[in-house]
PDB file of N, CA and C in Angstrom:
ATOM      1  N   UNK A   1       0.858  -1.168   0.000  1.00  0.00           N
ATOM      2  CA  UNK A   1       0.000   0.000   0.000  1.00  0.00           C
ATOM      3  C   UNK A   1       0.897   1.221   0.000  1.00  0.00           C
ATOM      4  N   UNK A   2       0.727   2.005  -0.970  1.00  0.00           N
ATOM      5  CA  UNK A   2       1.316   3.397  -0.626  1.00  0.00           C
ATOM      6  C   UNK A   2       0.359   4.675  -0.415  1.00  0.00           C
ATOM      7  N   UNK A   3       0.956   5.194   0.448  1.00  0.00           N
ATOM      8  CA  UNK A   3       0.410   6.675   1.325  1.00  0.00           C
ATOM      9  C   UNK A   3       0.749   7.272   1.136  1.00  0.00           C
ATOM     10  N   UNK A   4       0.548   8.374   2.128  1.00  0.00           N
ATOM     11  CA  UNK A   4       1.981   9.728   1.992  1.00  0.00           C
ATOM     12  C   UNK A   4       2.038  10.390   4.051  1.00  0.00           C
ATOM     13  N   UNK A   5       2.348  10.656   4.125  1.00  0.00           N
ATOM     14  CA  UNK A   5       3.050  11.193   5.033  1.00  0.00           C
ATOM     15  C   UNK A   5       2.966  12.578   4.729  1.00  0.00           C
ATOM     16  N   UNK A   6       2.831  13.651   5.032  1.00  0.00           N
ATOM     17  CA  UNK A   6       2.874  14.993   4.698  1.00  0.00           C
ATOM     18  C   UNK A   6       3.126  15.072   3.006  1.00  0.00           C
ATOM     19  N   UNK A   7       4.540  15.359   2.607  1.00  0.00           N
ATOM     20  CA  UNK A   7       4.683  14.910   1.097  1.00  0.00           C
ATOM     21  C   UNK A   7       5.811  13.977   1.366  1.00  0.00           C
ATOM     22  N   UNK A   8       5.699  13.271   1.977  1.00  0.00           N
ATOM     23  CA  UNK A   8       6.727  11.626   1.580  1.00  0.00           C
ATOM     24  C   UNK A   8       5.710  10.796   1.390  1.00  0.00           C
ATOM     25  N   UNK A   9       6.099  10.152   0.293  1.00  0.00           N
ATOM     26  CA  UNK A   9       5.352   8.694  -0.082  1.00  0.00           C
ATOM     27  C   UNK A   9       6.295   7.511   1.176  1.00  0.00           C
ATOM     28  N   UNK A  10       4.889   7.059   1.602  1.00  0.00           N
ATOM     29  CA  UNK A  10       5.257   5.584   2.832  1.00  0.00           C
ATOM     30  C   UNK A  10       5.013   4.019   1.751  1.00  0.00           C
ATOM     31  N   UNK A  11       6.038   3.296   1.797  1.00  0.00           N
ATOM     32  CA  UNK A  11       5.175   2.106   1.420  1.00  0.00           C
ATOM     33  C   UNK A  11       5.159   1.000   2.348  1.00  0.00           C
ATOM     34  N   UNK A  12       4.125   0.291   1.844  1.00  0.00           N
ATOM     35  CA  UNK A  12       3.620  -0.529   2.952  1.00  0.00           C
ATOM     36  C   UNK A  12       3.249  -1.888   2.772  1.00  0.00           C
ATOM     37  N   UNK A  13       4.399  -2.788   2.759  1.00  0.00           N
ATOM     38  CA  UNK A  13       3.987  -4.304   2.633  1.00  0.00           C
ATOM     39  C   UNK A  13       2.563  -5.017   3.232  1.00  0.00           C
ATOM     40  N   UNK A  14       1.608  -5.452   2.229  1.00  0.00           N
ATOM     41  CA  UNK A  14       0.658  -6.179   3.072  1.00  0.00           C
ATOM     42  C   UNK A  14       0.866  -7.176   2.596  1.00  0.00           C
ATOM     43  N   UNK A  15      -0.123  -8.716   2.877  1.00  0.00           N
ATOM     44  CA  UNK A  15      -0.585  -9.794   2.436  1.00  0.00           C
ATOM     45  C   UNK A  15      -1.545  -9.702   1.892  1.00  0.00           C
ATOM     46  N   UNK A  16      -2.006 -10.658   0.974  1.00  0.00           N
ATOM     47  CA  UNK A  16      -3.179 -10.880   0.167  1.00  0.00           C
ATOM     48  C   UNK A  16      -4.398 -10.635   0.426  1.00  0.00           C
ATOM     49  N   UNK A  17      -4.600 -11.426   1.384  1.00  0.00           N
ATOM     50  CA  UNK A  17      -5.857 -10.297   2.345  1.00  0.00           C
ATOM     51  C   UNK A  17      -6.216  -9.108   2.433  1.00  0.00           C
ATOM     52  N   UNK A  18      -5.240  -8.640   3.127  1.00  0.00           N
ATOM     53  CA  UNK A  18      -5.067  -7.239   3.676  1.00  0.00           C
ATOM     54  C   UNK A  18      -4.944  -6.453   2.174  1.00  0.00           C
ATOM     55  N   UNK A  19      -4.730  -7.136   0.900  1.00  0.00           N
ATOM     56  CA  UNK A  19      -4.714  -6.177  -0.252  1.00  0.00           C
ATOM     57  C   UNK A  19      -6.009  -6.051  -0.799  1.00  0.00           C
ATOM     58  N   UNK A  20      -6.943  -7.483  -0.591  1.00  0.00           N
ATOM     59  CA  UNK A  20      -8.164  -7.274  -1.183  1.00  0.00           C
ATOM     60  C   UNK A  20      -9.089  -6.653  -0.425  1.00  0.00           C
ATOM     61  N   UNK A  21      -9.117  -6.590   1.267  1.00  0.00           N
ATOM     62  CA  UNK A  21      -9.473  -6.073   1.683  1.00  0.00           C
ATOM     63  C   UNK A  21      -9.720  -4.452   1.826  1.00  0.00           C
ATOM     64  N   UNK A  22      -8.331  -3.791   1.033  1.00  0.00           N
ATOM     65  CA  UNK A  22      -8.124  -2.553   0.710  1.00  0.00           C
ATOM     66  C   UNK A  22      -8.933  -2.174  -0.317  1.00  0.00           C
ATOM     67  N   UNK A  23      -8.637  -2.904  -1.494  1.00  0.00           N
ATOM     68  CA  UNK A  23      -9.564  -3.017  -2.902  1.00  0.00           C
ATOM     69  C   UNK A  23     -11.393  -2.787  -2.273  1.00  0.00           C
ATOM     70  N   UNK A  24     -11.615  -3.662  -1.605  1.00  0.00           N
ATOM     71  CA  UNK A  24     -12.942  -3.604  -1.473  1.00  0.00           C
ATOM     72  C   UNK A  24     -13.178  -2.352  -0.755  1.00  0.00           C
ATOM     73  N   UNK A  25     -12.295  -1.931  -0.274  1.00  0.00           N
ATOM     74  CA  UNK A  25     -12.797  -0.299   0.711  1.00  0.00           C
ATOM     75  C   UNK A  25     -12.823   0.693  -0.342  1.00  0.00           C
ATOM     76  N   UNK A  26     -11.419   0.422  -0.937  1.00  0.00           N
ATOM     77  CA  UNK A  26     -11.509   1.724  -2.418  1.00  0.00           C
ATOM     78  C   UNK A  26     -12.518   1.862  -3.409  1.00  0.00           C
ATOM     79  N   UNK A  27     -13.053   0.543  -3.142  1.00  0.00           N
ATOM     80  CA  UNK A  27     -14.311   0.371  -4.550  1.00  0.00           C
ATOM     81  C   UNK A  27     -15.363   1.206  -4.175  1.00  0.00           C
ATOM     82  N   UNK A  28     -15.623   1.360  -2.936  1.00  0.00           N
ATOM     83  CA  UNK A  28     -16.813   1.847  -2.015  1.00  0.00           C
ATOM     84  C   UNK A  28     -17.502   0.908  -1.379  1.00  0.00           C
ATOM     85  N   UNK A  29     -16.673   0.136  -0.915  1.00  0.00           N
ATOM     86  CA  UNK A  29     -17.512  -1.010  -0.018  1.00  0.00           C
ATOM     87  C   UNK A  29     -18.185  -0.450   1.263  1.00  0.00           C
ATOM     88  N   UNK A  30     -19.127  -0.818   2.262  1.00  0.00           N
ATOM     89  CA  UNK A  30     -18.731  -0.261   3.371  1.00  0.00           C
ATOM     90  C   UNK A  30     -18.210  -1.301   4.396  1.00  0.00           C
ATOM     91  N   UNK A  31     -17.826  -0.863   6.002  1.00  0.00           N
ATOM     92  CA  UNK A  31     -17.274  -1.824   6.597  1.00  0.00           C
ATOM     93  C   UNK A  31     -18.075  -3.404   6.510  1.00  0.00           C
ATOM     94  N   UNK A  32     -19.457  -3.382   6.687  1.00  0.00           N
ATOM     95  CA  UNK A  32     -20.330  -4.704   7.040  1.00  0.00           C
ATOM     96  C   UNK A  32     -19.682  -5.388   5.983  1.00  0.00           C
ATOM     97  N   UNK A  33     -19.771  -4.935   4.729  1.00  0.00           N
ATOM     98  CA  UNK A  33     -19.654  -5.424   3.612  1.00  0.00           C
ATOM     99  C   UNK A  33     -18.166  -6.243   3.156  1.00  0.00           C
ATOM    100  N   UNK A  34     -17.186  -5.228   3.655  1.00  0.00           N
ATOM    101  CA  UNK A  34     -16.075  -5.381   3.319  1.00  0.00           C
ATOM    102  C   UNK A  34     -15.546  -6.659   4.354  1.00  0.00           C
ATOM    103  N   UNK A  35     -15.871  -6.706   5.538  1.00  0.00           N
ATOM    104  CA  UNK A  35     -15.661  -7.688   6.451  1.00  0.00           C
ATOM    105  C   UNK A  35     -16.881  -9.050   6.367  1.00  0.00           C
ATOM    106  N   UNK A  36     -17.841  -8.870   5.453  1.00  0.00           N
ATOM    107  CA  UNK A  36     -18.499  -9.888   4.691  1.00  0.00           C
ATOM    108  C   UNK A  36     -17.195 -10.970   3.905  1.00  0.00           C
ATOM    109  N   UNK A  37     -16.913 -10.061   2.985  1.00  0.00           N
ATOM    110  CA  UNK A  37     -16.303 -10.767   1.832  1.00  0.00           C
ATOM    111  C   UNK A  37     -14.498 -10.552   1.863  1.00  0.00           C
ATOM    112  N   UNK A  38     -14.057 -10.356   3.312  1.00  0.00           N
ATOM    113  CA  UNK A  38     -13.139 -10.684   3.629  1.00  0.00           C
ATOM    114  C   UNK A  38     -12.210 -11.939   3.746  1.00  0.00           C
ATOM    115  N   UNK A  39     -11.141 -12.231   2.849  1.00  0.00           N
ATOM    116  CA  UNK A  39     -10.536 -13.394   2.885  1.00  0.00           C
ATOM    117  C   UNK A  39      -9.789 -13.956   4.058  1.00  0.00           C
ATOM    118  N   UNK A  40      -9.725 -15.339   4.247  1.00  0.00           N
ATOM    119  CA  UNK A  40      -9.693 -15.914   5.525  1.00  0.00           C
ATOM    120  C   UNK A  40      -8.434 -15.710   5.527  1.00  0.00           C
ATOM    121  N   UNK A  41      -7.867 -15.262   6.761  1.00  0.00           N
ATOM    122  CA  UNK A  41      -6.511 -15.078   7.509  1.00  0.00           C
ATOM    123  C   UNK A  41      -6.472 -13.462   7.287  1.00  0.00           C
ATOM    124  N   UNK A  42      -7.351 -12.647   6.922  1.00  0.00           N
ATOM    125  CA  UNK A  42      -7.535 -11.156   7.416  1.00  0.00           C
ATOM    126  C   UNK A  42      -7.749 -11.002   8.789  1.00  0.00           C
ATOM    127  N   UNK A  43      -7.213 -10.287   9.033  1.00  0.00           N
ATOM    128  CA  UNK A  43      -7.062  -9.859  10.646  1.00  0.00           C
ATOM    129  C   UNK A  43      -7.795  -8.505  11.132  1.00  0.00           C
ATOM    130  N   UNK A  44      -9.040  -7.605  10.891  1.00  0.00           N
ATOM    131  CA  UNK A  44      -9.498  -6.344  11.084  1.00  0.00           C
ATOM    132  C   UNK A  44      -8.611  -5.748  12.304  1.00  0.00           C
ATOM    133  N   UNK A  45      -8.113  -6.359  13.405  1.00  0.00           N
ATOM    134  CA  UNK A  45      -7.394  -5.560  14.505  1.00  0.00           C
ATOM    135  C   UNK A  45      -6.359  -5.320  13.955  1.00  0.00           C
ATOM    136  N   UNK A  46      -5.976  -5.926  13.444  1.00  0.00           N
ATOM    137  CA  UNK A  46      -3.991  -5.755  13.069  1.00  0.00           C
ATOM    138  C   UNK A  46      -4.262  -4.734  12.098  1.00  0.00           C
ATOM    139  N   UNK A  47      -5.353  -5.153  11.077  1.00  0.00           N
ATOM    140  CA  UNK A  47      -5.296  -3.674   9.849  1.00  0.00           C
ATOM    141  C   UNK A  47      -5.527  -2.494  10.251  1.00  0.00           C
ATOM    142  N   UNK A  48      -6.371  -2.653  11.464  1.00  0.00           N
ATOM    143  CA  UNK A  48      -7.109  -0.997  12.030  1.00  0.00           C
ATOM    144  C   UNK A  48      -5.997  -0.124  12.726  1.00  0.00           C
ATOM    145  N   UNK A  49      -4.817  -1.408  13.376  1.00  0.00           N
ATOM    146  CA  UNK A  49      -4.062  -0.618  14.248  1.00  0.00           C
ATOM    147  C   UNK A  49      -2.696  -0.234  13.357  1.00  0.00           C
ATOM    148  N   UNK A  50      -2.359  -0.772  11.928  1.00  0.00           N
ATOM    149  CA  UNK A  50      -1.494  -0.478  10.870  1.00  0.00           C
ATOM    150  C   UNK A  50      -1.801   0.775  10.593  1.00  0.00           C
ATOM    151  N   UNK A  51      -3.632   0.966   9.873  1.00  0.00           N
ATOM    152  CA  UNK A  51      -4.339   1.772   9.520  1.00  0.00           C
ATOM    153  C   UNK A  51      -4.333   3.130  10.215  1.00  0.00           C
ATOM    154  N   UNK A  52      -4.002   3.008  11.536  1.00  0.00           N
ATOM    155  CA  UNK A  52      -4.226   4.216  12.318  1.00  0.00           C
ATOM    156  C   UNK A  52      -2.989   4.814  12.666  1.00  0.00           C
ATOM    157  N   UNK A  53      -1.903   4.115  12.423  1.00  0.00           N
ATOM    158  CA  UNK A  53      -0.459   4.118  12.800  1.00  0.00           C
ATOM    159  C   UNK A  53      -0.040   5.180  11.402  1.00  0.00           C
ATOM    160  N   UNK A  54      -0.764   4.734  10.347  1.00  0.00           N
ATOM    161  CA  UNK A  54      -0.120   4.935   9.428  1.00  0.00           C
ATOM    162  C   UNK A  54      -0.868   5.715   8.412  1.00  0.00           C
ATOM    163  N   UNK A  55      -1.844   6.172   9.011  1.00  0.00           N
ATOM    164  CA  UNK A  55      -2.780   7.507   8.500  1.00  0.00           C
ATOM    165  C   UNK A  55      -3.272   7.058   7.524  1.00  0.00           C
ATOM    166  N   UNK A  56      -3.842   6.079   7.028  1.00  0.00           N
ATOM    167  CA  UNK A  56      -4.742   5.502   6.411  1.00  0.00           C
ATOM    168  C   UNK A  56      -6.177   6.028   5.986  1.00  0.00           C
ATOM    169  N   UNK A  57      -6.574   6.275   7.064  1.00  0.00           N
ATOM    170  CA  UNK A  57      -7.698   6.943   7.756  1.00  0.00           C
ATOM    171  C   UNK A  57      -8.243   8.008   6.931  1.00  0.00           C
ATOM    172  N   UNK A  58      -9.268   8.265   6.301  1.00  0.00           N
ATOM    173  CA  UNK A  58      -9.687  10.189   5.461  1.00  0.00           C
ATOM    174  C   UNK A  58     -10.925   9.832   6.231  1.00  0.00           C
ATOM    175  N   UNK A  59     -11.848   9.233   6.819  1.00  0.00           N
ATOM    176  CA  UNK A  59     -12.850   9.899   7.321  1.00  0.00           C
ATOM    177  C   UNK A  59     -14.108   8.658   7.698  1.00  0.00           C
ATOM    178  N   UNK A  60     -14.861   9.311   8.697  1.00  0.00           N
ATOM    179  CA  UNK A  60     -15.977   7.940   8.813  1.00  0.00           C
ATOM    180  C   UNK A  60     -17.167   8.945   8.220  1.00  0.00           C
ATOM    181  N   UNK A  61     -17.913   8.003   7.610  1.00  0.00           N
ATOM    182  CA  UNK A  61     -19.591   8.807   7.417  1.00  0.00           C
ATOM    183  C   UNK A  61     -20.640   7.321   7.972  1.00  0.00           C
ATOM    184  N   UNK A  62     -21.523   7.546   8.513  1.00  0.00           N
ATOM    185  CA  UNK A  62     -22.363   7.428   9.473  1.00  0.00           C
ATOM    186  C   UNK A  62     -23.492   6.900   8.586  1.00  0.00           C
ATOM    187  N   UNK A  63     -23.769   6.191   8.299  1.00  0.00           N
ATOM    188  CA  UNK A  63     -24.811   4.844   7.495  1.00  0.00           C
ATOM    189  C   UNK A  63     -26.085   4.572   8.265  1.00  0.00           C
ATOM    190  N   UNK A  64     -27.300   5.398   7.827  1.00  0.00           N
ATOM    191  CA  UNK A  64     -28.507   5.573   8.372  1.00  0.00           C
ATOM    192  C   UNK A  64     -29.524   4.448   7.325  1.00  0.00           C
ATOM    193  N   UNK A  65     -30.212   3.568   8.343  1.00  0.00           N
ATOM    194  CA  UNK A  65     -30.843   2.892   7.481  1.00  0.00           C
ATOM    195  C   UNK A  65     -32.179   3.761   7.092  1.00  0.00           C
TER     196      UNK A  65
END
């Protein structure tokens, strides 16, 4: 995965999982969804705490049924 850091590009080794799992967020998945069709040996704690480490993060919006 690559990021940025202010203006440095970060890169970021994942596993297979953790890549499709990305894919499905970029597509516009939302979380239910994305952790639906999550491949086995994805880990959501380990990604959230990579994710947050590593500014991943642009924003939550709030899903009203």
């Amino acid at each position: 995965i690559v990021s940025r850091r202010g203006w440095k590009g970060v890169v970021t080794r994942v596993d297979a999982a953790t890549a499709a799992w990305t894919r499905e967020l970029l597509a516009g998945a939302d979380l239910a969804q994305a952790l639906q069709r999550a491949q086995p040996g994805f880990d959501f704690g380990t990604w959230l705490a990579i994710a947050l480490r590593n500014d991943w993060l642009k924003g939550i919006r709030v899903l009203r049924d």
